[in-house]
Protein backbone atom coordinates (compact mmCIF):
# COMPACT_ATOMS: atom_id res chain seq x y z
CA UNK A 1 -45.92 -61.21 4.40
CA UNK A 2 -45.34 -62.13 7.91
CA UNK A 3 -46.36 -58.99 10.61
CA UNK A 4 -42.66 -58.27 11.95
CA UNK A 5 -44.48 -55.20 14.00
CA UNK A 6 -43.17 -57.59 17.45
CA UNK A 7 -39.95 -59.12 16.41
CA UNK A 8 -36.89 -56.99 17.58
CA UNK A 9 -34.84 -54.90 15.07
CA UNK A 10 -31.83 -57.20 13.46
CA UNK A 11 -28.42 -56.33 12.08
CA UNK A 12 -27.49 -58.97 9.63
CA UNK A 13 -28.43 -61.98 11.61
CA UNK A 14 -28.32 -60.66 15.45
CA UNK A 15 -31.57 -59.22 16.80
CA UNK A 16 -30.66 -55.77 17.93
CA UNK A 17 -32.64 -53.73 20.57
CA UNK A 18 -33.35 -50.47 20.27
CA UNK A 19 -30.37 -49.64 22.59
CA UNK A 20 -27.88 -51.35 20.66
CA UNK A 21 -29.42 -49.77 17.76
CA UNK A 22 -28.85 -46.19 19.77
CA UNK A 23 -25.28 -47.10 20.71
CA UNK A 24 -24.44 -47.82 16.95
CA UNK A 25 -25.91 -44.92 15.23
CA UNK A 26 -23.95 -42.54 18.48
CA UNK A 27 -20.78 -44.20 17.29
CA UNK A 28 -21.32 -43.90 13.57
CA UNK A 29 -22.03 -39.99 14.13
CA UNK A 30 -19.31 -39.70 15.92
CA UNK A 31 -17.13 -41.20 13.26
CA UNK A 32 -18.83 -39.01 11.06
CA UNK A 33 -18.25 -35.99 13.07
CA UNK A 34 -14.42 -36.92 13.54
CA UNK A 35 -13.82 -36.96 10.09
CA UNK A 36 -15.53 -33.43 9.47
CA UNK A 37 -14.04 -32.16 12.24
CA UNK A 38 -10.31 -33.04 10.39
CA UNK A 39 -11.34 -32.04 7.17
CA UNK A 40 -13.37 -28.91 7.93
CA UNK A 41 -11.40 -26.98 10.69
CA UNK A 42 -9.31 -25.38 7.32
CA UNK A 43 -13.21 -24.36 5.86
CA UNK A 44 -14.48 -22.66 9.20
CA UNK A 45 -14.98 -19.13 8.04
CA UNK A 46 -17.57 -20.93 4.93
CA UNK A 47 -18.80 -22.98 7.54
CA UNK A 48 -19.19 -20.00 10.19
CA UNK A 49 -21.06 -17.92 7.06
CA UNK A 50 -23.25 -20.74 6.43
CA UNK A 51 -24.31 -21.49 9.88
CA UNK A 52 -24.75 -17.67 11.02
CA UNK A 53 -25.30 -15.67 8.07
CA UNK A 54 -21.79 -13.55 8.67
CA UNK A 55 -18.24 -13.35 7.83
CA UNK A 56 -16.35 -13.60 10.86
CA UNK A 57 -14.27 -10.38 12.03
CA UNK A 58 -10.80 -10.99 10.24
CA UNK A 59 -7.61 -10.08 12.26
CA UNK A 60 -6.26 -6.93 11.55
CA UNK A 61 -2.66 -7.45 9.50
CA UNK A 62 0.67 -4.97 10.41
CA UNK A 63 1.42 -2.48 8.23
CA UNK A 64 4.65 -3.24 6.97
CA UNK A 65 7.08 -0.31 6.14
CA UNK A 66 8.41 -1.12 2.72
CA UNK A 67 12.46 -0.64 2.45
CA UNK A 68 14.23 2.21 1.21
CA UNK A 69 17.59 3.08 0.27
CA UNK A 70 19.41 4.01 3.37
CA UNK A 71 21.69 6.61 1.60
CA UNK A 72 19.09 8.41 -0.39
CA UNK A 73 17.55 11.73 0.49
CA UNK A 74 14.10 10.18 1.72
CA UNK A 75 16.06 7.25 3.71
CA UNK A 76 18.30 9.45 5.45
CA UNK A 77 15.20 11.55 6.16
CA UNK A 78 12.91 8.59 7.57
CA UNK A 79 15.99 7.21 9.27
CA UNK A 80 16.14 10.57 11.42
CA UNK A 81 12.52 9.65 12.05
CA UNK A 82 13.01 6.70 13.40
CA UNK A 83 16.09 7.69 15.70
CA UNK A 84 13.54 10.45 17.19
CA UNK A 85 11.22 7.65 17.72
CA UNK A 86 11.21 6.40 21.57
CA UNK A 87 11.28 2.71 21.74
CA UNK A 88 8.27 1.50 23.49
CA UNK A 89 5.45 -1.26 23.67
CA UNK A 90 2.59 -1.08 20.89
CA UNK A 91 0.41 2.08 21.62
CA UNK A 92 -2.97 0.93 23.22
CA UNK A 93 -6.78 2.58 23.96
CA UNK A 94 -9.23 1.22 26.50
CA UNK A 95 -12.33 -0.49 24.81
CA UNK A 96 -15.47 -2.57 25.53
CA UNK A 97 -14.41 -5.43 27.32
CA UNK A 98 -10.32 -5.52 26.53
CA UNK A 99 -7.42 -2.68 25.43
CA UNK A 100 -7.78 -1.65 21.96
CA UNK A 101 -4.27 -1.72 20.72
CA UNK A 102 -3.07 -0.25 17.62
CA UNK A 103 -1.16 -1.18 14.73
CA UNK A 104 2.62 -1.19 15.70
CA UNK A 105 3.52 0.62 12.77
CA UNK A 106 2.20 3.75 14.57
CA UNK A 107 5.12 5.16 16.74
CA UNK A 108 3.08 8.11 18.40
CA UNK A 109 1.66 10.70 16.60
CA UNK A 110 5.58 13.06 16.70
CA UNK A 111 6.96 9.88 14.13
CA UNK A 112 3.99 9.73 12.08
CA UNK A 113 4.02 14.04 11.78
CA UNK A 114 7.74 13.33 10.91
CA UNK A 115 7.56 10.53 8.32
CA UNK A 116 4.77 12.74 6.68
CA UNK A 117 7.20 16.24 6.63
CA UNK A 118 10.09 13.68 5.15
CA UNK A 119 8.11 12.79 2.29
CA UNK A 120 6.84 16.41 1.73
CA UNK A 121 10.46 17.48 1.97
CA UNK A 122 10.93 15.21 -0.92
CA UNK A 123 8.28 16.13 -3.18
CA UNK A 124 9.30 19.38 -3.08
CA UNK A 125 12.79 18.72 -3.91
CA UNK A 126 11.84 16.41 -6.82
CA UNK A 127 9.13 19.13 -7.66
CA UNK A 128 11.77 22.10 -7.67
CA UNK A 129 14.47 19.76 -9.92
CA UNK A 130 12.59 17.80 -12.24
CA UNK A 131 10.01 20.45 -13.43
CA UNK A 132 12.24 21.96 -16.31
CA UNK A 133 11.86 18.63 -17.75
CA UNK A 134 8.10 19.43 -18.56
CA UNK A 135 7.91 22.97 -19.32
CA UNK A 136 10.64 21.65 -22.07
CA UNK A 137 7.96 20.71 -23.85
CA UNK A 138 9.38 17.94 -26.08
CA UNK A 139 6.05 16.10 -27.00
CA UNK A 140 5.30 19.39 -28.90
CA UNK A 141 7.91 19.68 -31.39
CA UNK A 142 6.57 19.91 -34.21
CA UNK A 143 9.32 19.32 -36.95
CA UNK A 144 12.67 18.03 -37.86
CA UNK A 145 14.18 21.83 -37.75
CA UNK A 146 12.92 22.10 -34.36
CA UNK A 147 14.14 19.03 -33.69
CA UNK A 148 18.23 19.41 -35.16
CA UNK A 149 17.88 22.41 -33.05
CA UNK A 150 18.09 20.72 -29.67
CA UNK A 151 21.77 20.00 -27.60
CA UNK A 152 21.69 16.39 -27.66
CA UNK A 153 23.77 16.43 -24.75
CA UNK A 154 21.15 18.52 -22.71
CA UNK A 155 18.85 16.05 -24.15
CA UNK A 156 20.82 12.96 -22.68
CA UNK A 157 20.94 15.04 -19.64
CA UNK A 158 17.11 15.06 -19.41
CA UNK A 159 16.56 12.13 -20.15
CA UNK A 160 18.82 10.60 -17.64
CA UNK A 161 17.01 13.38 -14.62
CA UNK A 162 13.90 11.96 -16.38
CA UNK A 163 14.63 8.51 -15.07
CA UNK A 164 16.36 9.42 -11.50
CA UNK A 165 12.63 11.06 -11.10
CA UNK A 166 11.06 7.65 -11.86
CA UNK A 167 13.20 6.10 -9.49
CA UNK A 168 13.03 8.25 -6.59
CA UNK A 169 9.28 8.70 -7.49
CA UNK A 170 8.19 5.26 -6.63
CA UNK A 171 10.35 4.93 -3.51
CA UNK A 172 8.35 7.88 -2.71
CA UNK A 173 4.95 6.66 -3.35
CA UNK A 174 5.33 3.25 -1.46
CA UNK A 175 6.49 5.21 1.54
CA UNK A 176 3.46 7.80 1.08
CA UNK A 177 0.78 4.75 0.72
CA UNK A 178 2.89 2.41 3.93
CA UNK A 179 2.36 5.51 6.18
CA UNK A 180 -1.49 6.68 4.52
CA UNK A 181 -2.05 3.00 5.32
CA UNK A 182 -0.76 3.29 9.19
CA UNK A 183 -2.64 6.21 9.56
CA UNK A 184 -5.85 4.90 8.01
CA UNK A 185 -5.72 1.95 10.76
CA UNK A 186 -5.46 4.21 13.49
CA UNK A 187 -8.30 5.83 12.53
CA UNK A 188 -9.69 2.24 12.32
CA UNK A 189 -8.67 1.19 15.64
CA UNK A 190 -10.52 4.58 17.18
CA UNK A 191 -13.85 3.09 16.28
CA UNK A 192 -13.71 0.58 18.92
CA UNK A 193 -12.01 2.76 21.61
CA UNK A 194 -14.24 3.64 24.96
CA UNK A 195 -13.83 6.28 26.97
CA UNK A 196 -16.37 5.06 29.89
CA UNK A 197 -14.09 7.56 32.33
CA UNK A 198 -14.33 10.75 30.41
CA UNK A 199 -17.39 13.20 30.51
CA UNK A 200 -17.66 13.52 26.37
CA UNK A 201 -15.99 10.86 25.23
CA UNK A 202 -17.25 11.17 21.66
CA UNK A 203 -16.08 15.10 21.33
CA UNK A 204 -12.40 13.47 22.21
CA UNK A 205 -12.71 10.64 19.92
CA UNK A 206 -14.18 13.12 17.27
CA UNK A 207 -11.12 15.31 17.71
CA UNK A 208 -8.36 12.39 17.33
CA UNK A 209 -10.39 10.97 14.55
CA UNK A 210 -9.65 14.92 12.95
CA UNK A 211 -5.69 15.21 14.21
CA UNK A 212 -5.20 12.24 11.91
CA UNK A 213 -6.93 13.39 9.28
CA UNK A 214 -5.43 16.59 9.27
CA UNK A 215 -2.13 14.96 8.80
CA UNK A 216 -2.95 12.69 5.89
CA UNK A 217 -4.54 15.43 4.17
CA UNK A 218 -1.53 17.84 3.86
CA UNK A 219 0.54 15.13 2.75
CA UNK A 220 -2.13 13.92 0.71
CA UNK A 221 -2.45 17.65 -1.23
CA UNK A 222 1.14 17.00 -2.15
CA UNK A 223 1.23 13.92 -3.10
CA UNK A 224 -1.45 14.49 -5.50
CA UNK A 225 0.57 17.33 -7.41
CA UNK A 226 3.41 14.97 -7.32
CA UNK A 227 1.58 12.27 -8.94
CA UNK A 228 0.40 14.66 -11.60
CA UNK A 229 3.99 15.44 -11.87
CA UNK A 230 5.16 12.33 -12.79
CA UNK A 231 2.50 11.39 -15.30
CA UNK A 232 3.93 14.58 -17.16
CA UNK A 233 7.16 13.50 -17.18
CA UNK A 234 6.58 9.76 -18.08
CA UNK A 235 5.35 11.32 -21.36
CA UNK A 236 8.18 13.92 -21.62
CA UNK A 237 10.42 10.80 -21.33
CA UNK A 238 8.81 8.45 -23.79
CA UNK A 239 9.07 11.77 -25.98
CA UNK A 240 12.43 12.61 -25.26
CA UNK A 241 13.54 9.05 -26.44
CA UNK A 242 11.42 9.14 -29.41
CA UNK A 243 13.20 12.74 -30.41
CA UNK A 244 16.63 11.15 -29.45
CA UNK A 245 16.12 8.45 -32.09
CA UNK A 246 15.09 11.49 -34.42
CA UNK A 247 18.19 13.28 -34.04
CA UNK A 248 20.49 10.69 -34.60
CA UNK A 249 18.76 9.82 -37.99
CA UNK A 250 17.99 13.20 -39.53
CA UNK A 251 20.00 15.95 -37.84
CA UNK A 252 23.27 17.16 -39.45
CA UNK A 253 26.45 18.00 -37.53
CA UNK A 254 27.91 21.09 -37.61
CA UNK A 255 31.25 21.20 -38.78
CA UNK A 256 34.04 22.40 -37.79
CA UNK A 257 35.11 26.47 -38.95
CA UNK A 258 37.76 25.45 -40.52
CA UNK A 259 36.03 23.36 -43.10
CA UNK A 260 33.15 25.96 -43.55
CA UNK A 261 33.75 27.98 -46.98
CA UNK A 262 35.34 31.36 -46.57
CA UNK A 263 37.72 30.23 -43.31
CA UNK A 264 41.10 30.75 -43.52
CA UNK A 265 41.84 28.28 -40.42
């Protein structure tokens, strides 16, 4: 074999100096890179995690207040809330290097202390009318006597409150977790607030950090017993209809006096 260690390089049947040979492999990278730059700008955050080891810092999404119905009890409350609430810019903290602003679901603290008495109000109510239900105690009968014994109207009558609870129940609970969730981000959002002007900036920050919590925890208490509630009467309900079924199939009507031996109607 012939020693080709001082010919020039060739492409196909050109001789090609090494600066030809630079100026094609620069263009074919670049080709290269064009195309990954097309098809990998959608797989940046993989790419980002592979390069540096980290998941870059996702942008915080706005709470969004789920919808309620305007004319019920809890709307009309909330609504109020929102009248008191002065219309104004998104609430923002100094930071680092820019304003840390919060999440504009957070109207001041007044509107967030109002949306969280609104849905106490509620539980309360629902509390102080729905409770009878339970201490009913339907998934404890026992027997068909027991049973015939019940008014089937008051029966209908719970069962009808038992599903008005429901109702109003989870209207409730998606406006308790909407506002938990508000208030959990503003908590959030303190982390990266600076206070380079104030002498104890972390006493200040410590004692925000505990307003908030103060609030979500006394709405929390409540909703709590209100969710234990509701698992009570979901089984009074399913119990209720069971029974109702019962009724219709074994109980006997009374009759009327007149066709009762002995009457002289």
């Amino acid at each position: 074999m012939a020693n080709d260690a001082g010919k020039p390089l060739s492409f196909g049947s050109k001789p090609l100096s090494l600066a030809r040979l630079g100026v094609v492999v620069g263009l074919s990278v670049a080709v290269l890179m064009a195309g990954l730059g097309e098809a990998g700008s959608q797989d940046f955050p993989n790419r980002f995690v592979q390069r540096f080891g980290v998941q870059p810092k996702p942008r915080p999404e706005a709470t969004v207040t789920p919808a309620i119905e305007a004319t019920s009890a809890l709307g009309q409350a909330l609504a109020a809330c929102e009248k008191d609430a002065t219309a104004q810019e998104p609430f923002a903290l100094p930071g680092l290097k820019n304003e840390v602003t919060l999440d504009r679901c957070y109207k001041g603290r007044a509107h967030l202390v109002c949306v969280f008495n609104a849905l106490i109000a509620e539980a309360s109510a629902l509390t102080e009318s729905y409770t009878k239900i339970v201490e009913a105690k339907y998934p404890d009968l026992n027997s068909v006597e027991g049973i015939c014994k019940l008014n089937r109207e008051a029966l209908a009558t719970d069962i009808s409150g038992s599903e008005d609870f429901t109702k109003r129940f989870v209207a409730l609970k998606a406006q308790y977790e909407s506002a938990s969730k508000c208030a959990g981000s503003v908590k959030q959002a303190f982390r990266d607030v600076v206070l380079a002007d104030m002498a104890q900036p972390p006493e200040i920050l410590k004692s925000m950090t505990d307003s908030i919590d103060s609030d979500i925890n006394r709405v929390s208490q409540v909703q709590n017993q209100i969710g234990e509630l509701a698992t009570k009467i979901e089984i009074s309900k399913k119990a209720m209809k069971t029974i109702d079924k019962i009724h219709r199939t074994m109980c006997i009507k009374d009759k009327d006096n007149k066709d009762k031996p002995g009457s002289t109607g």
